[in-house]
PDB file of N, CA and C in Angstrom:
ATOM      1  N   UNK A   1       5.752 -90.661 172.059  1.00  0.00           N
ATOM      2  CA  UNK A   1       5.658 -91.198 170.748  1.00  0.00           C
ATOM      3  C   UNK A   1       4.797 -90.285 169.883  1.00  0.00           C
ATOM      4  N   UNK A   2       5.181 -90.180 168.411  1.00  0.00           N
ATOM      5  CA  UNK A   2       4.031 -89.305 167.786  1.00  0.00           C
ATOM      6  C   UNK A   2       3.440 -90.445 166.637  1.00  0.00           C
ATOM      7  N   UNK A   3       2.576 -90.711 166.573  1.00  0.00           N
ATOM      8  CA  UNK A   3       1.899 -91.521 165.348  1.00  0.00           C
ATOM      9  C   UNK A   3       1.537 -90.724 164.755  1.00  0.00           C
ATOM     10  N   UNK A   4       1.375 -91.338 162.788  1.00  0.00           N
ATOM     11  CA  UNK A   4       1.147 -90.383 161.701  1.00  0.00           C
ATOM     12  C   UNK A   4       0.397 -91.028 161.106  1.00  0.00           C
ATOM     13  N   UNK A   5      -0.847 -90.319 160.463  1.00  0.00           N
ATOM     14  CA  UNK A   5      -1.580 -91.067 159.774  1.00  0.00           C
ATOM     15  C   UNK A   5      -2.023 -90.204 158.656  1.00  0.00           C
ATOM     16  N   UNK A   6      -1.614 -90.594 157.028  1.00  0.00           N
ATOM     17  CA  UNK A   6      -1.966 -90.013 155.817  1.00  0.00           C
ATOM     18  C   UNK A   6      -2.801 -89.772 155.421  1.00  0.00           C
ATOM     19  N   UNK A   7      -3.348 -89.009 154.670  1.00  0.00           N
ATOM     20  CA  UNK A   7      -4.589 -88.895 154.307  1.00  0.00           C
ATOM     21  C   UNK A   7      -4.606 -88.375 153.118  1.00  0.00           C
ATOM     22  N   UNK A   8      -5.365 -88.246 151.811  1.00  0.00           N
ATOM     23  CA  UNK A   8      -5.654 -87.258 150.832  1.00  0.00           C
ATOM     24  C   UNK A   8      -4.973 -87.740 149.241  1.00  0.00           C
ATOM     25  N   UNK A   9      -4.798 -88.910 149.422  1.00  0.00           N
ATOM     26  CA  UNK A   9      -4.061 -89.445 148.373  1.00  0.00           C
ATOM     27  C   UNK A   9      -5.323 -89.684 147.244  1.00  0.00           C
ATOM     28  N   UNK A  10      -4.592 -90.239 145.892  1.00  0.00           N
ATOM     29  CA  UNK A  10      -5.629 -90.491 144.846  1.00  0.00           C
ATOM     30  C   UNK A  10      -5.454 -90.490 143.545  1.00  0.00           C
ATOM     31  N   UNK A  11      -6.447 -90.690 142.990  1.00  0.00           N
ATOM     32  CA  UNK A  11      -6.083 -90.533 140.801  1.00  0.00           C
ATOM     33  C   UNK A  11      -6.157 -88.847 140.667  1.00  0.00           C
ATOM     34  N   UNK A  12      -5.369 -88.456 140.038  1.00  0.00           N
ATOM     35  CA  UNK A  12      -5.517 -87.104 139.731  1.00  0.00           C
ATOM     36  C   UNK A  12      -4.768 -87.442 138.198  1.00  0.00           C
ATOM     37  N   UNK A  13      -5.057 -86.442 137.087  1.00  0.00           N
ATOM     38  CA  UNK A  13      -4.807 -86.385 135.847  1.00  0.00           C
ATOM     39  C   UNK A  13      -3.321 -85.231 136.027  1.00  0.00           C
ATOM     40  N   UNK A  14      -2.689 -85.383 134.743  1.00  0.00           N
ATOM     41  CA  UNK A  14      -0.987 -84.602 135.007  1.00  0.00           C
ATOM     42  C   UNK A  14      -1.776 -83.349 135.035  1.00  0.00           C
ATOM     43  N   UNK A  15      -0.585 -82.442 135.716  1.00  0.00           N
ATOM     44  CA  UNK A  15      -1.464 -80.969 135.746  1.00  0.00           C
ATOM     45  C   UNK A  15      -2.458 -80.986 136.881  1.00  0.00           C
ATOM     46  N   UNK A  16      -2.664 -81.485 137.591  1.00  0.00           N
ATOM     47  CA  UNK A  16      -3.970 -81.619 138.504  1.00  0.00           C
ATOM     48  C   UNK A  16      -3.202 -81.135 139.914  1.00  0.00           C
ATOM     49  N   UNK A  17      -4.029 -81.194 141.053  1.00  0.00           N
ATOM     50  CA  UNK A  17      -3.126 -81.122 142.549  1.00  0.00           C
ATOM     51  C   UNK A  17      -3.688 -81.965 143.222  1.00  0.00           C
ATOM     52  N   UNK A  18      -3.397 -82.096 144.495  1.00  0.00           N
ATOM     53  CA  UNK A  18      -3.945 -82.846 145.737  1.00  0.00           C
ATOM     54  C   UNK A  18      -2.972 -81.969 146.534  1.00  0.00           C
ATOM     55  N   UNK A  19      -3.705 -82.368 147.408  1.00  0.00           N
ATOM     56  CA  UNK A  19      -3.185 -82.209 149.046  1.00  0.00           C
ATOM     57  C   UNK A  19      -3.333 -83.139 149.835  1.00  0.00           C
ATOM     58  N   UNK A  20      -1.993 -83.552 150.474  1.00  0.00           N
ATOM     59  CA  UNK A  20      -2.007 -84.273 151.427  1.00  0.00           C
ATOM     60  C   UNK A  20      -1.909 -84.323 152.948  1.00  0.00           C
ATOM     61  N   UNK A  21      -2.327 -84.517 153.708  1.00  0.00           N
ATOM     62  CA  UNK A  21      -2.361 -84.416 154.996  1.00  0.00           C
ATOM     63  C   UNK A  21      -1.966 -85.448 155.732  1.00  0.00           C
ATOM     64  N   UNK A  22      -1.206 -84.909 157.241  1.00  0.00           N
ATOM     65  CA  UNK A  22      -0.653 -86.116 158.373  1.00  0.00           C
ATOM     66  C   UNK A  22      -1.006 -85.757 159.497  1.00  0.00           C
ATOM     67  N   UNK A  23      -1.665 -86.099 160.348  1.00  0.00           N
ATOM     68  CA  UNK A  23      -2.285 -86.114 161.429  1.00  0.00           C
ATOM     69  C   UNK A  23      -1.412 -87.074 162.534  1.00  0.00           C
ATOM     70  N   UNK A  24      -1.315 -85.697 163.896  1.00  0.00           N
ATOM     71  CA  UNK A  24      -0.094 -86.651 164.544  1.00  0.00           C
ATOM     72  C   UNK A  24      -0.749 -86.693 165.687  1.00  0.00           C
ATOM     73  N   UNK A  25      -0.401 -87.602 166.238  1.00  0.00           N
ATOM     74  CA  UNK A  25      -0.784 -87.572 167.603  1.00  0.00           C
ATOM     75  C   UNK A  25       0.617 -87.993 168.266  1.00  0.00           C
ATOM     76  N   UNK A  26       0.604 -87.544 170.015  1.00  0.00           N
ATOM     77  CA  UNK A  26       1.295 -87.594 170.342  1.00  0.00           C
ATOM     78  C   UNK A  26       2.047 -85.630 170.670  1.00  0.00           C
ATOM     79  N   UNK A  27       3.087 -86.176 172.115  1.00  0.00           N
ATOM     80  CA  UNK A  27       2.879 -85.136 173.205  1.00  0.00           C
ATOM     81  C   UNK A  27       4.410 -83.972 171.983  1.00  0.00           C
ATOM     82  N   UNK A  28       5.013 -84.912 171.074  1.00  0.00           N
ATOM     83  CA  UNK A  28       6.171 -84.148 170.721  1.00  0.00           C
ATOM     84  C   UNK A  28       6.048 -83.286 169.241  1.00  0.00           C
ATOM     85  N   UNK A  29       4.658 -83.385 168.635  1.00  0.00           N
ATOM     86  CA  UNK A  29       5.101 -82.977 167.503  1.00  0.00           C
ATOM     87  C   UNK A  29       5.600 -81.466 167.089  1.00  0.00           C
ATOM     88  N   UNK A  30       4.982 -80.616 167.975  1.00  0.00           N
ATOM     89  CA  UNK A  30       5.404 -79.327 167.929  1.00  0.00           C
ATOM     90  C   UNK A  30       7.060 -78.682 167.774  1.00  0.00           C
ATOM     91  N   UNK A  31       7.694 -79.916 168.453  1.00  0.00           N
ATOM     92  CA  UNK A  31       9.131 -79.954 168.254  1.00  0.00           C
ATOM     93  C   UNK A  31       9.612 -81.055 167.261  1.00  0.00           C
ATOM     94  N   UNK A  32       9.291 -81.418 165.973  1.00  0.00           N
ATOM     95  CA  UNK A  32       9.365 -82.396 165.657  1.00  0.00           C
ATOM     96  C   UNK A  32       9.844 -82.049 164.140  1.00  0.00           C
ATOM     97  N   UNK A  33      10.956 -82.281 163.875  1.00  0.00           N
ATOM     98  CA  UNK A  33      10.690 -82.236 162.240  1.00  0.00           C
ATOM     99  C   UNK A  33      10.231 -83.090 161.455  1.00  0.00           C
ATOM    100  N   UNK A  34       9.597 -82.234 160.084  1.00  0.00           N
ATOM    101  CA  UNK A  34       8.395 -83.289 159.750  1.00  0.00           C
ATOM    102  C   UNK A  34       9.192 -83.386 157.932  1.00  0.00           C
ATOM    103  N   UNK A  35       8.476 -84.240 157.438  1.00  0.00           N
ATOM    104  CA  UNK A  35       8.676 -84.834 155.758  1.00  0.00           C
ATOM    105  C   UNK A  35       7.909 -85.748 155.296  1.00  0.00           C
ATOM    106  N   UNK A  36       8.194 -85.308 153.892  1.00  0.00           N
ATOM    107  CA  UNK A  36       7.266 -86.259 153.115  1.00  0.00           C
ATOM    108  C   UNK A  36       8.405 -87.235 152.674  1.00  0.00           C
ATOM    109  N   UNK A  37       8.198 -88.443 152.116  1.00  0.00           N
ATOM    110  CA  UNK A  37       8.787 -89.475 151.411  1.00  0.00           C
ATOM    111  C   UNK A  37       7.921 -89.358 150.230  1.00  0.00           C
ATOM    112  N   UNK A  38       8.741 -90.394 149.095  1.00  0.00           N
ATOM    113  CA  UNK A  38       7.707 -91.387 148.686  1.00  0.00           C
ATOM    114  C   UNK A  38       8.281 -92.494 147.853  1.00  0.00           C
ATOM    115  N   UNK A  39       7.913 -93.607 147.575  1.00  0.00           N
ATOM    116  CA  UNK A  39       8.673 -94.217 147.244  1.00  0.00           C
ATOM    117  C   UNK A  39       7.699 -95.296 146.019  1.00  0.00           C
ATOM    118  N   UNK A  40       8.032 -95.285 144.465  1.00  0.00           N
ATOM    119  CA  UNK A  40       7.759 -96.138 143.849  1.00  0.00           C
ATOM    120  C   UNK A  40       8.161 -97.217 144.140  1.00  0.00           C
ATOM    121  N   UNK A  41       7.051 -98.216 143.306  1.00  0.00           N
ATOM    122  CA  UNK A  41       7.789 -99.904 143.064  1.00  0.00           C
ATOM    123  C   UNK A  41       9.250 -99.979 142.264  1.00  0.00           C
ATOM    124  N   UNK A  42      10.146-100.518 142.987  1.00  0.00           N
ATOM    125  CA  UNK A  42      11.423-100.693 142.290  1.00  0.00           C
ATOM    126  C   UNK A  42      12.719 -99.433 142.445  1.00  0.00           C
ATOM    127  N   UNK A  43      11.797 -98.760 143.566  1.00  0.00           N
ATOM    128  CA  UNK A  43      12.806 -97.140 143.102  1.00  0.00           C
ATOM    129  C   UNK A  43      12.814 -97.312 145.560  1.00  0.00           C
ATOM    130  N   UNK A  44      14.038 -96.563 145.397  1.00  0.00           N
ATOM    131  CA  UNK A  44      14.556 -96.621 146.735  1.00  0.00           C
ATOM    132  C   UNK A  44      13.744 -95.282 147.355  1.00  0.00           C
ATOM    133  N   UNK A  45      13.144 -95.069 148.797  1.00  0.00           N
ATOM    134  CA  UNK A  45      12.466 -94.221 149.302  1.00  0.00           C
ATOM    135  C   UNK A  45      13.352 -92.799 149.001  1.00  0.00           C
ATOM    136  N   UNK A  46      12.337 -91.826 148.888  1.00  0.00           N
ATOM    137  CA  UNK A  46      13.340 -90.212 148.254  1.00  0.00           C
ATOM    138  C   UNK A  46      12.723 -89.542 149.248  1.00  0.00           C
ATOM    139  N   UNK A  47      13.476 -88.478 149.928  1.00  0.00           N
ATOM    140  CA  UNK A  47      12.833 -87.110 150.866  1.00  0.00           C
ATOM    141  C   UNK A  47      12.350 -86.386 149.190  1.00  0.00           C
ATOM    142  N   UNK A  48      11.225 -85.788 149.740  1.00  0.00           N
ATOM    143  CA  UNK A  48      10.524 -84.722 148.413  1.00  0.00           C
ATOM    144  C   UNK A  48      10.512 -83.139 149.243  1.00  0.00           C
ATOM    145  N   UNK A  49       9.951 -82.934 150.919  1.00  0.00           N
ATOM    146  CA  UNK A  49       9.762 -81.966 151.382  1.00  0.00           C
ATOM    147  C   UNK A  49      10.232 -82.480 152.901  1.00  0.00           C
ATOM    148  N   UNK A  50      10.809 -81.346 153.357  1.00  0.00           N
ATOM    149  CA  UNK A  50      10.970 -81.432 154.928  1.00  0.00           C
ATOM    150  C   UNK A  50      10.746 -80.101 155.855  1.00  0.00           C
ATOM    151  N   UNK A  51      10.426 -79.933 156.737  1.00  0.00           N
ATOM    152  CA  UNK A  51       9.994 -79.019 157.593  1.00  0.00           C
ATOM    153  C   UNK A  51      10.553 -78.799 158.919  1.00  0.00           C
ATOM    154  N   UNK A  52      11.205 -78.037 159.091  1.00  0.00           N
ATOM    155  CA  UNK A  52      11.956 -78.068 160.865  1.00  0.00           C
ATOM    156  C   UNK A  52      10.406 -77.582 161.691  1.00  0.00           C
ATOM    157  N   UNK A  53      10.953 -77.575 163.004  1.00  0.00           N
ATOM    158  CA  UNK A  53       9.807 -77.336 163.760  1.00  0.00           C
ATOM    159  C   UNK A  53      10.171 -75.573 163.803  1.00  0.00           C
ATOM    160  N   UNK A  54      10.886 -74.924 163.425  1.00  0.00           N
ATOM    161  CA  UNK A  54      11.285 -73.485 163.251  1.00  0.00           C
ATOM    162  C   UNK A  54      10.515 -72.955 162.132  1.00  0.00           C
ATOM    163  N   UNK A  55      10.499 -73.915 160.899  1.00  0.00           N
ATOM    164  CA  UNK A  55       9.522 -73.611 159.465  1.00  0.00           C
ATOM    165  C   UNK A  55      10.597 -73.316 158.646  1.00  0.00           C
ATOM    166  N   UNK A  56      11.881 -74.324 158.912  1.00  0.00           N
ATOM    167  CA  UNK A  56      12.464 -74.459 157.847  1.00  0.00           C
ATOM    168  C   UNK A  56      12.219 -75.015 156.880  1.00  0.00           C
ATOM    169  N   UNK A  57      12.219 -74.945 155.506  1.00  0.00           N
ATOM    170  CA  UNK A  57      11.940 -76.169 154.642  1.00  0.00           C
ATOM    171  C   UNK A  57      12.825 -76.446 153.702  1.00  0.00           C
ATOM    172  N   UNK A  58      12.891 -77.575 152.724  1.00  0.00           N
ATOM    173  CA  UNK A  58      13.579 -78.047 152.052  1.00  0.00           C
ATOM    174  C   UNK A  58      12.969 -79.311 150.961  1.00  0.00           C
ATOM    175  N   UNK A  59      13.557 -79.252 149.924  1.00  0.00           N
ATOM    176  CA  UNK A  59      12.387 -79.484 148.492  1.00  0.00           C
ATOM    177  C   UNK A  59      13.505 -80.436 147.672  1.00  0.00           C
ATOM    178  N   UNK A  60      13.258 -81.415 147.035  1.00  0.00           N
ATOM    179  CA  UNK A  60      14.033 -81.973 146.010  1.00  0.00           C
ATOM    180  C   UNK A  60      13.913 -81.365 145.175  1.00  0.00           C
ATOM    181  N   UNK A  61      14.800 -81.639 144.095  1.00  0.00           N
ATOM    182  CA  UNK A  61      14.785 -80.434 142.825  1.00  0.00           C
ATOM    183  C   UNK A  61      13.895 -80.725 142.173  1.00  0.00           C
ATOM    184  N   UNK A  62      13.543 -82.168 141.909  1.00  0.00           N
ATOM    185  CA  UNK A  62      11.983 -82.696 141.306  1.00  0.00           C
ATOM    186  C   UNK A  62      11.252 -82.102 141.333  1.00  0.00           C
ATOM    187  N   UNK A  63      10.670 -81.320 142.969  1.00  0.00           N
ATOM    188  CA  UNK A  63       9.197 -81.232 143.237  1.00  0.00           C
ATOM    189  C   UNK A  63       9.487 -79.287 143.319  1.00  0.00           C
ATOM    190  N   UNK A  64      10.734 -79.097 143.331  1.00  0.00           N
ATOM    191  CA  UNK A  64      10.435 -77.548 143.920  1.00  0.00           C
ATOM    192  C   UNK A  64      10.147 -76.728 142.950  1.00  0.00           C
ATOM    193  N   UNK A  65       9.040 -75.714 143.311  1.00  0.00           N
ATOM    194  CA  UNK A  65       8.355 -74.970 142.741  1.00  0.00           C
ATOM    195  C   UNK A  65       6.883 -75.388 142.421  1.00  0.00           C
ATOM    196  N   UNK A  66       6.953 -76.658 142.824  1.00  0.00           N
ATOM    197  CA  UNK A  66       4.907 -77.336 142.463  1.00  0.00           C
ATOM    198  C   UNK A  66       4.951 -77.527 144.010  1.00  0.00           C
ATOM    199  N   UNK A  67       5.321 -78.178 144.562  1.00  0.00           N
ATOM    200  CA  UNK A  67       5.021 -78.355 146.498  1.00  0.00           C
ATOM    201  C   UNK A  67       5.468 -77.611 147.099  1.00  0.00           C
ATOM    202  N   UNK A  68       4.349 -77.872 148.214  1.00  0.00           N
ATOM    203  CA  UNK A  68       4.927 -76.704 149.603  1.00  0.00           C
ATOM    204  C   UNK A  68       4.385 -77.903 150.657  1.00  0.00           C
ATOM    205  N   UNK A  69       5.430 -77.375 151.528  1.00  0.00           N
ATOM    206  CA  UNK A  69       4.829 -78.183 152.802  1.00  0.00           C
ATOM    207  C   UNK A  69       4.636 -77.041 153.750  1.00  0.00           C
ATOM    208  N   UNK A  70       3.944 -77.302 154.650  1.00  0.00           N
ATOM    209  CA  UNK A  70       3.382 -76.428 156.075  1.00  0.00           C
ATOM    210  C   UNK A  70       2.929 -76.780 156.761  1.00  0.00           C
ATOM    211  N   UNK A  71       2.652 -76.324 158.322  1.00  0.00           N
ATOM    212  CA  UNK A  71       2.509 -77.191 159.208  1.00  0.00           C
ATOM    213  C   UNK A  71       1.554 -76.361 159.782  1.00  0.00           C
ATOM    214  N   UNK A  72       0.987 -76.955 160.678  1.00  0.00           N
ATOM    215  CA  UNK A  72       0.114 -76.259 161.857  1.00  0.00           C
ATOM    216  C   UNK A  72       0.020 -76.985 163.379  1.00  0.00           C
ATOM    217  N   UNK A  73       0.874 -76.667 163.808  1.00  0.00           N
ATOM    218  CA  UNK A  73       0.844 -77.438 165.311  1.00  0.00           C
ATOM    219  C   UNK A  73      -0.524 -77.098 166.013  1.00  0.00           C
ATOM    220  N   UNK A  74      -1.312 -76.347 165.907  1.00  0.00           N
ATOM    221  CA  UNK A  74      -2.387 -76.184 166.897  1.00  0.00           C
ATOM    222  C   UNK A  74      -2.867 -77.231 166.405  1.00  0.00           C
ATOM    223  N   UNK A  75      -3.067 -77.973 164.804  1.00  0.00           N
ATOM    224  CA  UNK A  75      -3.853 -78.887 164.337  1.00  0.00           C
ATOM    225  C   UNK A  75      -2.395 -80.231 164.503  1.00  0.00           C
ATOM    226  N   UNK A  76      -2.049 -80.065 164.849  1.00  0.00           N
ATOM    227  CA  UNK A  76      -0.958 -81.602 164.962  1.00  0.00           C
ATOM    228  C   UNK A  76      -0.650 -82.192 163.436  1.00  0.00           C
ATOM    229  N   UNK A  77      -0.561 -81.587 162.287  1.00  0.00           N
ATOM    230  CA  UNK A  77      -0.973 -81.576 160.908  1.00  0.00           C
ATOM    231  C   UNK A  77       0.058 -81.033 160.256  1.00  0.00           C
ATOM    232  N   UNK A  78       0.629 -81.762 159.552  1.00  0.00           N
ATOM    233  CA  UNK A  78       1.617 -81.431 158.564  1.00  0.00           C
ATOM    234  C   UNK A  78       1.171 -81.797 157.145  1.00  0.00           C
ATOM    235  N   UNK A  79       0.769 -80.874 155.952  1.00  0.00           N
ATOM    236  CA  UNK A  79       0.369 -81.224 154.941  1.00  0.00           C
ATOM    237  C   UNK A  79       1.562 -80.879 153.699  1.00  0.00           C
ATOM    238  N   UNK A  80       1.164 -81.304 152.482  1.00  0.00           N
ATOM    239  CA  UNK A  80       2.101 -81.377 151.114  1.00  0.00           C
ATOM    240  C   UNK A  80       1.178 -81.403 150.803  1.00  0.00           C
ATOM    241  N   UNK A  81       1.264 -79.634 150.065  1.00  0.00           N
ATOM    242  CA  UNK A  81       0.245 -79.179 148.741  1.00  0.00           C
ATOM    243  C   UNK A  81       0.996 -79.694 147.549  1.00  0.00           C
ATOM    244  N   UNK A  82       0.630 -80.020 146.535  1.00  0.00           N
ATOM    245  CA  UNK A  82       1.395 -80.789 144.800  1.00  0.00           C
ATOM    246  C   UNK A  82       0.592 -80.553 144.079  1.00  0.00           C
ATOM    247  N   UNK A  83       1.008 -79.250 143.111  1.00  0.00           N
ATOM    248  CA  UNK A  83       0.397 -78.723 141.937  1.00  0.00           C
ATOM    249  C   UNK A  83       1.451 -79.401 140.877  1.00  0.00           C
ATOM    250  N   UNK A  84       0.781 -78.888 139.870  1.00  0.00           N
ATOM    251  CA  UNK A  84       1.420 -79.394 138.688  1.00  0.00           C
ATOM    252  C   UNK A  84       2.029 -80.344 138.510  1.00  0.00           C
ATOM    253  N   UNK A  85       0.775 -81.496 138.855  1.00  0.00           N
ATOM    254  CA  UNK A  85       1.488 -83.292 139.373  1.00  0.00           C
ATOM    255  C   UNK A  85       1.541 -83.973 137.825  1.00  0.00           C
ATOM    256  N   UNK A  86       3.004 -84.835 137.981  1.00  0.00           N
ATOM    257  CA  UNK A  86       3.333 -85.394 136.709  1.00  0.00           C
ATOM    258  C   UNK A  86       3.038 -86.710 137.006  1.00  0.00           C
ATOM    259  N   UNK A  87       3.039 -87.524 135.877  1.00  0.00           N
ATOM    260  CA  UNK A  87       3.328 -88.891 135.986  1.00  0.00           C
ATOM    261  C   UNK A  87       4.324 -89.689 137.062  1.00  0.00           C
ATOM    262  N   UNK A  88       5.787 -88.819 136.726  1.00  0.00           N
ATOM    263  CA  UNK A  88       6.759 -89.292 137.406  1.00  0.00           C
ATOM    264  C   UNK A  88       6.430 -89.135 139.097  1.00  0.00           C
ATOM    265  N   UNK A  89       5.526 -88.228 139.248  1.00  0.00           N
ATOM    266  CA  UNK A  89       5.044 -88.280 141.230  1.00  0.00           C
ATOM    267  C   UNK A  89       4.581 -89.618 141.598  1.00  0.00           C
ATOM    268  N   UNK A  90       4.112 -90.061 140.587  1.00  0.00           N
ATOM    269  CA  UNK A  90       3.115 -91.858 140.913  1.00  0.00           C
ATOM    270  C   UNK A  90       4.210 -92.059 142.322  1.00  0.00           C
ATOM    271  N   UNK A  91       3.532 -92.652 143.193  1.00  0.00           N
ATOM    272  CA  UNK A  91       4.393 -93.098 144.215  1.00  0.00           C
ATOM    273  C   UNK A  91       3.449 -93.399 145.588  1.00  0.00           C
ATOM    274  N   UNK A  92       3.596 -94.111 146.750  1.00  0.00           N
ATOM    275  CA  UNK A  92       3.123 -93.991 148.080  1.00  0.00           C
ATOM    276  C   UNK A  92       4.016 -93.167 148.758  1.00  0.00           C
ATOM    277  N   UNK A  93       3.341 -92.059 149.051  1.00  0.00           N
ATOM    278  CA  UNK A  93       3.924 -91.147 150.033  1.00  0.00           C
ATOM    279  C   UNK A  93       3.566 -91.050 151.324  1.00  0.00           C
ATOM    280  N   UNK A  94       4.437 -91.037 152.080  1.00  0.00           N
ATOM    281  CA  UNK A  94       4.802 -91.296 153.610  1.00  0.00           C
ATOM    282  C   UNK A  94       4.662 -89.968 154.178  1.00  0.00           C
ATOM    283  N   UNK A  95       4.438 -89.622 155.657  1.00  0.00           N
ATOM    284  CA  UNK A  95       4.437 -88.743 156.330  1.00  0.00           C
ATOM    285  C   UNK A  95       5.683 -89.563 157.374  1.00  0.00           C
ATOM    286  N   UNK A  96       6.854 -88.370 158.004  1.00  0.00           N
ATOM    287  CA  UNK A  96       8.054 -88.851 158.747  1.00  0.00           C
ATOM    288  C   UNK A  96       8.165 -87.403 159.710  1.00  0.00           C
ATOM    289  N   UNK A  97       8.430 -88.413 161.105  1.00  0.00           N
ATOM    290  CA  UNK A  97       8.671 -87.540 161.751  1.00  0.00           C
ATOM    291  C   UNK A  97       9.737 -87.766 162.873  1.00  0.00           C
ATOM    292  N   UNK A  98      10.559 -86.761 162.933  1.00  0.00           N
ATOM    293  CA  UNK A  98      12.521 -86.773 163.859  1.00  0.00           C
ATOM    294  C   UNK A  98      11.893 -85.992 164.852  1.00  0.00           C
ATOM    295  N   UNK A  99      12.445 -86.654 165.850  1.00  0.00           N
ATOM    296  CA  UNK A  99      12.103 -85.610 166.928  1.00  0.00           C
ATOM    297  C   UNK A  99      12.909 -86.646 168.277  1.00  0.00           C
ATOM    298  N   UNK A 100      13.646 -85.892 169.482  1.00  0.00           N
ATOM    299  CA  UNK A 100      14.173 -86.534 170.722  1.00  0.00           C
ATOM    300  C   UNK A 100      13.224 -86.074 171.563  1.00  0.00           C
ATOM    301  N   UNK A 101      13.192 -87.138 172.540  1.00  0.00           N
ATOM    302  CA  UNK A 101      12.191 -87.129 173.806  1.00  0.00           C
ATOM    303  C   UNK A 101      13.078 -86.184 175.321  1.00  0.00           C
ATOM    304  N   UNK A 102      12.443 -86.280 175.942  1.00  0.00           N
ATOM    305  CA  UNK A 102      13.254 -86.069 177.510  1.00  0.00           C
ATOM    306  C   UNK A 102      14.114 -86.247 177.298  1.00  0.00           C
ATOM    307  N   UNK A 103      14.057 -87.721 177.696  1.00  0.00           N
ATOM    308  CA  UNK A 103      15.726 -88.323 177.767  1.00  0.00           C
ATOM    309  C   UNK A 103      16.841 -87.958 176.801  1.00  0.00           C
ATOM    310  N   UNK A 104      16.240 -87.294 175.803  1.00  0.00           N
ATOM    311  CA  UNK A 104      17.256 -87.081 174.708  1.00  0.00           C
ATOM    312  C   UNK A 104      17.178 -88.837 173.277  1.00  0.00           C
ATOM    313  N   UNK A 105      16.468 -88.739 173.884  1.00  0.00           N
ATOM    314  CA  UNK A 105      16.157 -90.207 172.723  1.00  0.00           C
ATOM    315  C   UNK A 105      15.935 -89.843 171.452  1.00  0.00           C
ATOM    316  N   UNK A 106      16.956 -90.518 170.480  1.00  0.00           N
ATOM    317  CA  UNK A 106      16.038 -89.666 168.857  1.00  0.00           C
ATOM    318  C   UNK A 106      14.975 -90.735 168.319  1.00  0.00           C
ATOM    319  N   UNK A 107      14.071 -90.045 168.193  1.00  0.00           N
ATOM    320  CA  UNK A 107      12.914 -91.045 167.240  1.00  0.00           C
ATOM    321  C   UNK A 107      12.070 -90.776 166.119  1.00  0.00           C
ATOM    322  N   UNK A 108      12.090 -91.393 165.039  1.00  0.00           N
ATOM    323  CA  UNK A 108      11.575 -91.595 163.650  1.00  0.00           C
ATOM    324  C   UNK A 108      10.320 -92.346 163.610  1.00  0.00           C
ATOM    325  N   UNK A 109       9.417 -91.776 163.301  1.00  0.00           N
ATOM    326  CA  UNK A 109       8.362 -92.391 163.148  1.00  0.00           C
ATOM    327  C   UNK A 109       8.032 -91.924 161.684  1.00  0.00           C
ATOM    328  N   UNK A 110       6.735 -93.074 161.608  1.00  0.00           N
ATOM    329  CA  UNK A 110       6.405 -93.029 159.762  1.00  0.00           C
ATOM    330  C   UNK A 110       5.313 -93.257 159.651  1.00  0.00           C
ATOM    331  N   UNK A 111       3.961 -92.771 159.036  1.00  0.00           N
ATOM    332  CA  UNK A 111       2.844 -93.304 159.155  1.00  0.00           C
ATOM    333  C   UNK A 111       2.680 -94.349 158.162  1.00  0.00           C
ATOM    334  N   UNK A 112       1.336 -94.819 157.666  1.00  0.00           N
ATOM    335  CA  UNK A 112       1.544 -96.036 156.838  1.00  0.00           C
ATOM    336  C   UNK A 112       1.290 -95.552 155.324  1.00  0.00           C
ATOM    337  N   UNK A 113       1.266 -94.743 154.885  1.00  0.00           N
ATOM    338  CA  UNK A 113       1.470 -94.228 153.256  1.00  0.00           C
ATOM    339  C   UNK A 113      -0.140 -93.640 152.881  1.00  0.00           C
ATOM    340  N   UNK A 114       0.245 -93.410 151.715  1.00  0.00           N
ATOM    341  CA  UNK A 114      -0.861 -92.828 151.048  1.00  0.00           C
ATOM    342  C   UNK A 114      -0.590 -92.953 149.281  1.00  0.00           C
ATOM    343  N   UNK A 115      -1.800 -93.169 149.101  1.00  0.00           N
ATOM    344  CA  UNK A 115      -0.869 -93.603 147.188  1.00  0.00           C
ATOM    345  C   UNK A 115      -1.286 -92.473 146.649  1.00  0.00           C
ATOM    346  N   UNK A 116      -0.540 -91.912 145.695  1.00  0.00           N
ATOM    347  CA  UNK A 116      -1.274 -90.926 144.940  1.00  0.00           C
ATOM    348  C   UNK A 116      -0.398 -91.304 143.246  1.00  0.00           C
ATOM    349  N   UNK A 117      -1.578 -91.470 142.414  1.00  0.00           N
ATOM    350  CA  UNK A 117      -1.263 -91.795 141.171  1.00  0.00           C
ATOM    351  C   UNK A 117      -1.822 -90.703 140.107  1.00  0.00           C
ATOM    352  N   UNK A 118      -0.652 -90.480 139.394  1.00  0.00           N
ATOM    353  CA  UNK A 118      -1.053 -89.464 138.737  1.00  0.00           C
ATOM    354  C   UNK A 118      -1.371 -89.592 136.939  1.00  0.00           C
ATOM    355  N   UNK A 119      -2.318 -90.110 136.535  1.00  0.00           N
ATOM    356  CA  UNK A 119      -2.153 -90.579 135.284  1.00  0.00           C
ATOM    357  C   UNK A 119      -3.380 -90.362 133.976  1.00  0.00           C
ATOM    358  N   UNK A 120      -3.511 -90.220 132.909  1.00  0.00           N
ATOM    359  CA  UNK A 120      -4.689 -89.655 131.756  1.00  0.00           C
ATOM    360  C   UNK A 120      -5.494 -90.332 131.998  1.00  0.00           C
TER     361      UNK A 120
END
């Protein structure tokens, strides 16, 4: 199993950054592809960044060119840097992680969010 736990969320003004961080535990993350979510009140959950365990990545058109995601398996840590944060980022963002076990089992895990509001 890998558990995820968010971290780094907050008020930041438009134009501002944060960084967010996911801390995994668990024996699979090194093989694991990783992502951010996030999902406003009233609005259906969106992928923003995703990461293969190779260091592939992949960006909604929203966010690309202000986020990066990157990983560091020695630290079990998958973070989302977000510069040039707008209003429209307001959201709880999720850390997600795909990954099959031994057996070939696929499993999704999600940590429990992080809010980051971005507003004057």
């Amino acid at each position: 199993q890998v558990e995820l736990v968010e971290s780094g969320g907050g008020l930041v003004q438009p134009g501002g950054s944060l960084r967010l961080s996911c801390a995994a535990s668990g024996r699979y993350f090194s093989t694991s592809a990783m992502s951010w979510y996030r999902q406003a009140p009233g609005n259906e959950r969106e992928l923003v960044a995703a990461i293969t365990s190779g260091g592939t990545t992949n960006y909604a058109d929203s966010v690309k060119g202000r986020f990066t995601i990157y990983r560091d398996n020695a630290k079990n840590t998958v973070y989302l840097q977000m510069n040039s944060l707008k209003p429209e980022d307001t959201a709880v963002y999720y850390c997600n992680a795909e990954y099959w076990d031994y057996r070939h089992s696929f499993h999704r895990s999600w940590g429990q969010g992080t809010q980051v509001t971005v507003s004057s």
